[in-house]
Protein backbone atom coordinates (compact mmCIF):
# COMPACT_ATOMS: atom_id res chain seq x y z
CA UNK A 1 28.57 -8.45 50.50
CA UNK A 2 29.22 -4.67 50.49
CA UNK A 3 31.15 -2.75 52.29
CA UNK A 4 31.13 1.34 53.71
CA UNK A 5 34.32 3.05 51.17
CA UNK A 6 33.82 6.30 53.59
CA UNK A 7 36.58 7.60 55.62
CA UNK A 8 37.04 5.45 58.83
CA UNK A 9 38.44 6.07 62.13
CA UNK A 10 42.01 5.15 62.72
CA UNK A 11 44.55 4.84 65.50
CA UNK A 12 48.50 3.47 65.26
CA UNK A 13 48.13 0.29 67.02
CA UNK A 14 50.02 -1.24 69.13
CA UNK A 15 50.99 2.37 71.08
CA UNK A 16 49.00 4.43 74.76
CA UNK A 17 48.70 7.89 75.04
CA UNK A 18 47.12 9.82 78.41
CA UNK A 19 49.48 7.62 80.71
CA UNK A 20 48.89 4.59 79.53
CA UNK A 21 45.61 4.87 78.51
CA UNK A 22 45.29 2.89 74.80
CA UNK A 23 44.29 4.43 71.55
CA UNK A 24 41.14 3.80 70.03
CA UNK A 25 41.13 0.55 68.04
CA UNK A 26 41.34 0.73 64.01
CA UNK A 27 38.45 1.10 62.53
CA UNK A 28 37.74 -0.70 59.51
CA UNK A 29 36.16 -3.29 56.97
CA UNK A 30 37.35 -5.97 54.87
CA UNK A 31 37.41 -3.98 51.97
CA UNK A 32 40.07 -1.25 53.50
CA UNK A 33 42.54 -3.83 54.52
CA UNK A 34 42.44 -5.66 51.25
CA UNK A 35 42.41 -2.21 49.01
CA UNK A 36 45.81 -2.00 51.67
CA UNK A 37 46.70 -5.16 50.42
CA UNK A 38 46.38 -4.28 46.41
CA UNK A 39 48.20 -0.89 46.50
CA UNK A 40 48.45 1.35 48.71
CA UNK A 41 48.66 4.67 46.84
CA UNK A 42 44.91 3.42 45.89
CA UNK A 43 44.52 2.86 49.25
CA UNK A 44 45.63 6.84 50.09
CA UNK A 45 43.10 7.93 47.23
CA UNK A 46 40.47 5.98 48.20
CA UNK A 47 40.29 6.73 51.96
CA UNK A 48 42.60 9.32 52.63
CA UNK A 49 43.08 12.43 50.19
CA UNK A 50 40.18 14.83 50.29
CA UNK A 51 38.95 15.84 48.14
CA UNK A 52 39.49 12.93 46.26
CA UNK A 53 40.80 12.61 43.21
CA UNK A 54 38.23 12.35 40.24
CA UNK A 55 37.43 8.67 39.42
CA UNK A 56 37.31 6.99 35.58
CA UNK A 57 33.70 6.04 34.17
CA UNK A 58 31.46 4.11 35.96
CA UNK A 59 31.91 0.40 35.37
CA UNK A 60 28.86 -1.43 33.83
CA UNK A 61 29.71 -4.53 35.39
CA UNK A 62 29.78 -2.63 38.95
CA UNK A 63 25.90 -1.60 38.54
CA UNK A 64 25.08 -4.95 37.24
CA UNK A 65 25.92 -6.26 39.93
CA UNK A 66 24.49 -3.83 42.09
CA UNK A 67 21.54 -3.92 40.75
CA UNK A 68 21.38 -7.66 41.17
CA UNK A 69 22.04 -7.53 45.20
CA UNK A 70 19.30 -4.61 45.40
CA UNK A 71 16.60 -6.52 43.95
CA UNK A 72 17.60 -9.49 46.16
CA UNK A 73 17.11 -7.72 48.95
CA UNK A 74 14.26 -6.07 48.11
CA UNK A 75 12.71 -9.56 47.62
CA UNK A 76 13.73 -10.93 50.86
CA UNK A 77 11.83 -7.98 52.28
CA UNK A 78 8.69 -8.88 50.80
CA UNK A 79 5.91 -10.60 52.33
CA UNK A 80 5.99 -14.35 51.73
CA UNK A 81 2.82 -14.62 49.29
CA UNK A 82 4.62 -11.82 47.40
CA UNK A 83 8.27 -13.41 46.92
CA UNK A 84 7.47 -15.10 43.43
CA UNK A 85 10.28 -15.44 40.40
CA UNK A 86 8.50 -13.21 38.80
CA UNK A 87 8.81 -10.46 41.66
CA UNK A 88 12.53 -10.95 41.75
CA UNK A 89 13.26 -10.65 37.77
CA UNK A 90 11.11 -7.29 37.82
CA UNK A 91 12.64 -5.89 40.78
CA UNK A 92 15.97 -5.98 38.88
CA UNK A 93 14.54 -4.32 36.03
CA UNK A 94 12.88 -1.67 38.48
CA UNK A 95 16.42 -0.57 39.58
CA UNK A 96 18.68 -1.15 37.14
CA UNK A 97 21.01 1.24 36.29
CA UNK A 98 22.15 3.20 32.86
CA UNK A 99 26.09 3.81 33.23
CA UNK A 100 28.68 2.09 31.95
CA UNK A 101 27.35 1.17 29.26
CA UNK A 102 27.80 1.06 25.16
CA UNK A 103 24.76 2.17 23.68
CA UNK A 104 20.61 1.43 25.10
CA UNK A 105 20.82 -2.01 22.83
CA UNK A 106 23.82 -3.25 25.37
CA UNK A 107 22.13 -2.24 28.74
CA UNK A 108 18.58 -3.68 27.82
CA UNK A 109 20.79 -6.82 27.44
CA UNK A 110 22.13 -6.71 30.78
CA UNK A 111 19.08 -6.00 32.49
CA UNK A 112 17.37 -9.26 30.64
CA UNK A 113 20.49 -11.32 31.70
CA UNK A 114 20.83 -10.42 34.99
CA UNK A 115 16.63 -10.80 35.29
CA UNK A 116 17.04 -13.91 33.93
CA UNK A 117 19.90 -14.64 36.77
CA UNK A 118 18.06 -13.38 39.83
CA UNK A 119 14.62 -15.73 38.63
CA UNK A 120 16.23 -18.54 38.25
CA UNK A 121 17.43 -17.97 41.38
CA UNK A 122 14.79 -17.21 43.19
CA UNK A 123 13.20 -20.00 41.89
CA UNK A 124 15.51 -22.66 43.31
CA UNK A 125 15.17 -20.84 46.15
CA UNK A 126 11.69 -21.35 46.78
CA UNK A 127 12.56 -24.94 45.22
CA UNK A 128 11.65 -28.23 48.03
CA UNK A 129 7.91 -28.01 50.52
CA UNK A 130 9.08 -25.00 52.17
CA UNK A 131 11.67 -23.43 50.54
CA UNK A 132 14.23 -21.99 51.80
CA UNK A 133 13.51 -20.18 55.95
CA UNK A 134 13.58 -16.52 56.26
CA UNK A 135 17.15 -15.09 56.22
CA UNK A 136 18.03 -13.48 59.88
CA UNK A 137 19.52 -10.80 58.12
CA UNK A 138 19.20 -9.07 54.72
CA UNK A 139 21.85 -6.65 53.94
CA UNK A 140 23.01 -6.88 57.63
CA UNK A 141 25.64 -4.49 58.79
CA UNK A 142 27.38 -6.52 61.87
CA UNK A 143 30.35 -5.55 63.17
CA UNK A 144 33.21 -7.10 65.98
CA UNK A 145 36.48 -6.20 67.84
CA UNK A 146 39.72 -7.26 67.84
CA UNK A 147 42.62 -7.36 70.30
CA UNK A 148 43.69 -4.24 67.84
CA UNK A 149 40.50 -3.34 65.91
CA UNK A 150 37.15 -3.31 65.15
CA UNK A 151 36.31 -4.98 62.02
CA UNK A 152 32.11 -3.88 60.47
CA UNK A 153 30.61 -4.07 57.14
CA UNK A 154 27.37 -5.07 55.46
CA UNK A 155 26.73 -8.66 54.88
CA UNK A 156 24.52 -9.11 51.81
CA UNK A 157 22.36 -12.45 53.59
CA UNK A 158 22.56 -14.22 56.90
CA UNK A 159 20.64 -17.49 57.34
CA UNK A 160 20.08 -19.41 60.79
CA UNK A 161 19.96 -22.90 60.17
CA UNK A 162 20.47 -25.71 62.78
CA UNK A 163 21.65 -22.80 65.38
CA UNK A 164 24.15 -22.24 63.50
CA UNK A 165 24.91 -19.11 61.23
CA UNK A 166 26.08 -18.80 57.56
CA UNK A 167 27.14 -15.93 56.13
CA UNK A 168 26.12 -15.52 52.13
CA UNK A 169 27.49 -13.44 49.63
CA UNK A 170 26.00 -13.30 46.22
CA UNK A 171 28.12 -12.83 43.06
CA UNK A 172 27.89 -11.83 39.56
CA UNK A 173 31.31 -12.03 37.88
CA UNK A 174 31.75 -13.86 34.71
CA UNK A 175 33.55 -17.16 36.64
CA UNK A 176 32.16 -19.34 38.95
CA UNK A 177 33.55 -19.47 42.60
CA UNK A 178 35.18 -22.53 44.21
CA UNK A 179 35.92 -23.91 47.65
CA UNK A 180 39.18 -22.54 47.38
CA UNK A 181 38.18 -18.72 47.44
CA UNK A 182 35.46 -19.40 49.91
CA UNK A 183 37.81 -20.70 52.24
CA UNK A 184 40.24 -17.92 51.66
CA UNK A 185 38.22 -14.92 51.33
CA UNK A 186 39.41 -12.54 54.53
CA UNK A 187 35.86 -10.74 54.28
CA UNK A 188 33.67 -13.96 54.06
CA UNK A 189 35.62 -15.08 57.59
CA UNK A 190 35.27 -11.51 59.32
CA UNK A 191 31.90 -11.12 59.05
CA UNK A 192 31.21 -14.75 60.05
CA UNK A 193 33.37 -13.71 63.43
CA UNK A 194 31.34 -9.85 63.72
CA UNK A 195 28.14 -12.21 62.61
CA UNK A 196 28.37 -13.99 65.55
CA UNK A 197 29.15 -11.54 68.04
CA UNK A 198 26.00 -9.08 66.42
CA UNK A 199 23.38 -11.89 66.08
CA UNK A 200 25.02 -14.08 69.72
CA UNK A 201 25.03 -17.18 67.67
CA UNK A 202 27.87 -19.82 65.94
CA UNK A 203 28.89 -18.53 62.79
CA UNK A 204 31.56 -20.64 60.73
CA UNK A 205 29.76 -21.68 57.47
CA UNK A 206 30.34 -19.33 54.30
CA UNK A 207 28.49 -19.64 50.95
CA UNK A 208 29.62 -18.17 47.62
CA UNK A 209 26.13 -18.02 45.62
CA UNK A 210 27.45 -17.25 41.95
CA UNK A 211 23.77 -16.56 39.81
CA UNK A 212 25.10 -16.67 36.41
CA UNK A 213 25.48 -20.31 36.97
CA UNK A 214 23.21 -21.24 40.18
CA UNK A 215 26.60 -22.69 42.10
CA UNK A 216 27.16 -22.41 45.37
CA UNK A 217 30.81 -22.45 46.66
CA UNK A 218 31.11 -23.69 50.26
CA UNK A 219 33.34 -23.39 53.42
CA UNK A 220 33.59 -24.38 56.76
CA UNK A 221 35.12 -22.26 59.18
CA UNK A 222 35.94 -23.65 62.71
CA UNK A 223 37.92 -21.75 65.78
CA UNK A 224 41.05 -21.75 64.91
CA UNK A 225 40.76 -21.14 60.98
CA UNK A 226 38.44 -17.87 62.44
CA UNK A 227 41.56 -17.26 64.79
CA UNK A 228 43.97 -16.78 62.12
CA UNK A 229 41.82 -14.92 59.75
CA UNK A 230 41.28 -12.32 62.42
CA UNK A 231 45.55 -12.46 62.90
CA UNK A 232 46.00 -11.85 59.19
CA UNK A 233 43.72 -8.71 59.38
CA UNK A 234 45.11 -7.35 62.69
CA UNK A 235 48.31 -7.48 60.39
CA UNK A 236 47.35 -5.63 57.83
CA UNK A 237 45.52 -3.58 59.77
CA UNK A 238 48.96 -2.46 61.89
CA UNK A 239 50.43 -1.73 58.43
CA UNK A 240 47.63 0.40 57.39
CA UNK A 241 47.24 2.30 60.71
CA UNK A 242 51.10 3.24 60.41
CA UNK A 243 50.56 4.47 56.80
CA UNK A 244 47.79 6.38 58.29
CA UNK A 245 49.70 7.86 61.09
CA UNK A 246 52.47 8.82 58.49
CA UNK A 247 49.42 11.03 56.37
CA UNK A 248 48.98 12.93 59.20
CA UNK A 249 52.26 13.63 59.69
CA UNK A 250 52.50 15.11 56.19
CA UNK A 251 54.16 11.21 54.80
CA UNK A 252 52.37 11.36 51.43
CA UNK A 253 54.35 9.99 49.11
CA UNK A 254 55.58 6.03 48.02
CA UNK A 255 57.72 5.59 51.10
CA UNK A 256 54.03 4.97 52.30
CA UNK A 257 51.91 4.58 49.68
CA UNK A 258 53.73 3.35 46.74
CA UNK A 259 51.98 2.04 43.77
CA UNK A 260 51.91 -2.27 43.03
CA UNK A 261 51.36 -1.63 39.31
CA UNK A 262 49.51 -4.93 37.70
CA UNK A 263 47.20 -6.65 35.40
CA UNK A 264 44.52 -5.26 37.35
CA UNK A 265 45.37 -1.78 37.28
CA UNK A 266 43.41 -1.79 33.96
CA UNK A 267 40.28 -1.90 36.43
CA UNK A 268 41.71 0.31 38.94
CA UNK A 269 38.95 4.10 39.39
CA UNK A 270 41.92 5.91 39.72
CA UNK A 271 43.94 4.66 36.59
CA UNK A 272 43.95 8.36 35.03
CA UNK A 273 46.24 9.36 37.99
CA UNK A 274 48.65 6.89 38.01
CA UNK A 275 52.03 6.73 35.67
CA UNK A 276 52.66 3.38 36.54
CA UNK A 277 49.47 1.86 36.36
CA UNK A 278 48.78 3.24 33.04
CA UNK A 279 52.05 1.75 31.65
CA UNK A 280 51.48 -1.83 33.82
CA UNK A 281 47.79 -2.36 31.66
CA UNK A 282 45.74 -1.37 29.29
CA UNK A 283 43.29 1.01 28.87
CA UNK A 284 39.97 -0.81 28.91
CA UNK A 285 36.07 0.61 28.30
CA UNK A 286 33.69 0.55 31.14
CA UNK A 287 31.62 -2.31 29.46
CA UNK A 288 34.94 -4.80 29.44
CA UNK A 289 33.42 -6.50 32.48
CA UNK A 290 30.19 -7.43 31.46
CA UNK A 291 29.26 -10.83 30.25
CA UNK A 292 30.37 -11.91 26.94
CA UNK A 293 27.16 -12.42 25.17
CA UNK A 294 26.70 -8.91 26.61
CA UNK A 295 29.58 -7.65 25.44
CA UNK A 296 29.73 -8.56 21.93
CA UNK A 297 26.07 -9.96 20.80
């Protein structure tokens, strides 16, 4: 699943203008109110200062992984008598990108892994007498409202199956998923809620499909697990729309958007900027990411 990183809409919630008259809802995706979440002086760099501040290198695992959901995609788009293994695995090598990376040796690699990923896939998806039904949406954007906002993004597969939809988001990273971050993911459970209000069918059911090891992680979602999903991002979403309101105001420093230094601020695009980041992790190259047999052959 993917989301839009452009500048959104926004609105304080919660307060009327024009007599009474509400604001505009916050505009958002899941990706914005976790990036919230993780720091917000990220947050303020990633969606708020313009220009915005230069990035680090591109991150080979980033367009591995890109390359992977591309190539899925385009397969799904293909005519039925066309949507072979072999279609799949060239389709990644078709797109598949040149940044990131160590040297030519290291990215041919890649591309031959993650080939080898997206066949194998594709093949046990075409696995039983009919395989597996047309998705009802390939790299769907869907999108919902709130009480206090309106939540959109781009789902990377949508199935139908028994009347019921399921919401599937394909990963590359070098662990498998579990139940446990199925269940939890905020984004998985938002666009099963704007699923259903897009496509005007059930949506509950949420699949982690991890291709480096063909597992699927699986959750079920039912009313009231949706219900407080959608509280917890109307939450953070009132946090983020005050933050917001402060920008305009000229509020551009940590009593807004201070930094939550971490491991992970090795990762972080805007690491060069940041004091505290820099001393929280290391410095890592753009190839860390990748696979191990990848990485170091």
């Amino acid at each position: 699943m993917s989301d839009d990183g452009g500048d959104q809409s926004v609105v304080e919630v919660g307060q009327t203008m024009f007599g009474g008259m509400p604001k505009r809802l916050y505009s958002c995706t899941p990706t914005r109110l976790t990036t919230w979440l993780d720091c917000p002086r990220r947050y303020r760099w990633t969606y708020l200062d313009r220009p915005q501040p230069s990035r680090g290198a591109p991150w080979a695992h980033t367009g591995l992984g890109a390359a992977v959901h591309v190539a899925l995609a385009s397969w799904w788009n293909l005519p039925v008598a066309r949507r072979t293994p072999e279609r799949a695995a060239a389709l990644v090598a078709q797109g598949f990108p040149g940044d990131g990376y160590r040297d030519e040796a290291q990215r041919q690699r890649a591309c031959r892994l993650a080939a080898g990923w997206v066949y194998d896939y594709a093949q046990a998806q075409l696995a039983g007498p009919d395989g597996v039904p047309d998705p009802i949406g390939v790299e769907r954007t869907v999108s919902s409202p709130t009480q206090t906002l309106v939540v959109s993004g781009r789902v990377d597969r949508i199935d139908l199956r028994d009347g019921r939809l399921v919401i599937v988001d394909y990963k590359t990273g070098r662990r498998p998923c579990d139940t446990d971050e199925a269940r939890s993911s905020l984004a998985l459970a938002l666009y099963a809620v704007a699923a259903a209000r897009t496509l005007h069918h059930p949506a509950g059911r949420v699949e982690l499909h991890h291709l480096p090891t063909g597992t699927t992680a699986v959750a079920e979602h039912d009313e009231t697990s949706l219900t407080r999903k959608v509280k917890q991002a109307e939450s953070i979403a009132y946090d983020a729309s005050r933050a917001d309101a402060g920008y305009r105001e000229g509020k551009q420093g940590d009593e807004y958007f201070e930094p939550r230094p971490s491991a992970g601020c090795s990762w972080c695009d805007f690491r060069q900027h940041c004091r505290e980041g820099q001393a929280a992790a290391p410095q890592i190259e753009p190839w860390s990411g990748l696979p191990e047999q990848v990485r170091d052959p």
